[in-house]
Protein backbone atom coordinates (compact mmCIF):
# COMPACT_ATOMS: atom_id res chain seq x y z
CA UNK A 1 -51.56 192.16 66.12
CA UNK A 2 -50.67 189.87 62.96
CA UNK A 3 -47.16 189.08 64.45
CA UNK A 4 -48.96 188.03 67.53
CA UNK A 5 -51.47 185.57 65.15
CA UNK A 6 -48.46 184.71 63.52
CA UNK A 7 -46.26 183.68 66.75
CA UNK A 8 -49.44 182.07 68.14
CA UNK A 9 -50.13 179.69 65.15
CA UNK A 10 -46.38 179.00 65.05
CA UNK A 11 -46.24 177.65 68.72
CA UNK A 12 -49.08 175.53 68.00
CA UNK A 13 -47.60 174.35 65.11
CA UNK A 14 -44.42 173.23 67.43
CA UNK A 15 -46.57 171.80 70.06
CA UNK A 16 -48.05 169.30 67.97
CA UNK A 17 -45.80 168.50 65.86
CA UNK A 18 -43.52 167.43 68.94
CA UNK A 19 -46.38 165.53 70.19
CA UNK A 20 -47.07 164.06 66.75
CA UNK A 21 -43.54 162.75 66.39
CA UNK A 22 -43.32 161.38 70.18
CA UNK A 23 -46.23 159.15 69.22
CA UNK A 24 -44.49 157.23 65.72
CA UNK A 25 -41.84 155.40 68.42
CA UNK A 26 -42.67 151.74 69.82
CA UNK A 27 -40.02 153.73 72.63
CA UNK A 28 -41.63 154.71 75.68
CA UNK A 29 -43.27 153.17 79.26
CA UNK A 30 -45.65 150.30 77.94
CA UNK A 31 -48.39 148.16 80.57
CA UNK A 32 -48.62 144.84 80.06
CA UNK A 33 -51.12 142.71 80.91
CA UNK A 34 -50.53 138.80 81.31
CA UNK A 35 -53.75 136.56 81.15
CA UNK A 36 -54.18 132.57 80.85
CA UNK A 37 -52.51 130.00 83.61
CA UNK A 38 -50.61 133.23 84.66
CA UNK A 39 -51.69 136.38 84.87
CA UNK A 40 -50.95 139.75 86.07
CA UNK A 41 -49.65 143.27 85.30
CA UNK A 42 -46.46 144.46 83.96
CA UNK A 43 -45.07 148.22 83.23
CA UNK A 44 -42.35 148.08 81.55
CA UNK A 45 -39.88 150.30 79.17
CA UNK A 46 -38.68 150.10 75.93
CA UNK A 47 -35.07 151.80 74.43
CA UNK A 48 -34.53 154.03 71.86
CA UNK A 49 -33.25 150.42 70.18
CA UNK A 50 -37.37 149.24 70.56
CA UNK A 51 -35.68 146.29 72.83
CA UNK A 52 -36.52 145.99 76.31
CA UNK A 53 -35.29 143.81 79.49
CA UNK A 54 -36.68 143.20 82.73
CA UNK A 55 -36.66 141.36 86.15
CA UNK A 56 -39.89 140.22 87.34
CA UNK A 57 -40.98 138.38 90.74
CA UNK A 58 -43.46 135.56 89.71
CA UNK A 59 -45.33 133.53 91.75
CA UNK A 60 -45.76 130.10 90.97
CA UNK A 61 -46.66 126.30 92.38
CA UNK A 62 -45.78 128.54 95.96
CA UNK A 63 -42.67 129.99 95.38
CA UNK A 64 -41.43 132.98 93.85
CA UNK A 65 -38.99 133.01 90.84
CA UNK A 66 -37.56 136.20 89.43
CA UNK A 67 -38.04 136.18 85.75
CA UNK A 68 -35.90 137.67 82.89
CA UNK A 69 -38.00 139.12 80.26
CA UNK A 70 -35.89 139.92 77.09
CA UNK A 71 -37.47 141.09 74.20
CA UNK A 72 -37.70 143.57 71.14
CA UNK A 73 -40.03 145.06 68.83
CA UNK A 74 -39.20 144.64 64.39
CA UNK A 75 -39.96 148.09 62.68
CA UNK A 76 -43.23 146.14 61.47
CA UNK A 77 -44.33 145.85 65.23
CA UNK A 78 -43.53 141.92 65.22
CA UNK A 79 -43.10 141.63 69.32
CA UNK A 80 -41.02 139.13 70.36
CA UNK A 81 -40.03 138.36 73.84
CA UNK A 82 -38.84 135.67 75.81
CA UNK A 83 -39.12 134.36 79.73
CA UNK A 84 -36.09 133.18 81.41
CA UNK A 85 -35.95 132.10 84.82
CA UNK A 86 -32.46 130.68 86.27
CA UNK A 87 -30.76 131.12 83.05
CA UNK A 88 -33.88 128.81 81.17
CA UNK A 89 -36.08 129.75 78.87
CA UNK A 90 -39.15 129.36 80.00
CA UNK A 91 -41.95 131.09 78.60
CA UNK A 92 -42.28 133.11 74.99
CA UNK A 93 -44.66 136.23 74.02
CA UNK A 94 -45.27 136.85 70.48
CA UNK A 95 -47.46 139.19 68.88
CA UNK A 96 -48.13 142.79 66.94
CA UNK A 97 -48.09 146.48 68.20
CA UNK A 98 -48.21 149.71 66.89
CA UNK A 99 -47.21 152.92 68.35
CA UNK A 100 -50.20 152.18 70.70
CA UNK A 101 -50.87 149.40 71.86
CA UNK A 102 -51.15 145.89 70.90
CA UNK A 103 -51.50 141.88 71.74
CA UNK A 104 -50.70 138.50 71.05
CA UNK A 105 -50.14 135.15 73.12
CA UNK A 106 -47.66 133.80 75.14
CA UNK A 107 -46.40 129.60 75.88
CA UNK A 108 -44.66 128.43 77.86
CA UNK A 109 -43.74 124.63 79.23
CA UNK A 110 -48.00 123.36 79.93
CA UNK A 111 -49.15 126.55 80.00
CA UNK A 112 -50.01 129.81 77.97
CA UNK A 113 -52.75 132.83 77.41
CA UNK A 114 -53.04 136.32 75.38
CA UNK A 115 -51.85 139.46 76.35
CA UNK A 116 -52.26 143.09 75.31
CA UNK A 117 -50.28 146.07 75.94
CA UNK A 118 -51.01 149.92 76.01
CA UNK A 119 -48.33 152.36 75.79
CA UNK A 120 -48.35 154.88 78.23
């Protein structure tokens, strides 16, 4: 009966400390969402390296543009990203996260908003 206790609190030690150390990583599936002159909602991934790249359909002034987002997050959580579209920068998301979620704001050429993310 004590081995059983024994084996029992040991698996639940395992279990969450697995789960505990999952959760201190900025890596992962993160959603985005996008609010000001554009807005909309994003999921997206980030490596093992905390940098992430994507190719996202926009729609803007009627047409659709797919747009590069390249980015990274510092150990600190500084999140940096920018918005390319045909090779141009075009747009740039700055902010803070933690293992989380987080927010900021994002420019671009006349236009701009916040955002906030949640990791999945």
């Amino acid at each position: 009966m004590k081995s059983r206790i024994i084996s029992f609190i040991t698996i639940l030690f395992l279990i969450s400390a697995c789960s505990l150390f999952q959760k201190d990583t900025f890596q992962g599936t993160w959603v985005l969402t996008v609010k000001g002159d554009y807005n909309d909602t994003i999921e997206f991934n980030v490596g093992e390296d905390n940098t992430f790249n994507f190719v996202k359909s926009i729609a803007t002034q009627g047409q659709n543009f797919d747009a590069r987002f390249n980015g990274k997050i510092l150990e600190d959580g500084t999140f940096v990203c920018d918005v390319e579209v045909m090779s141009m920068k075009v747009a740039q998301f700055n902010g803070k996260v933690n293992y989380e979620n987080g927010s900021g704001s994002w420019s671009g050429t006349g236009m701009g908003g916040n955002w906030m993310a949640v990791k999945k």
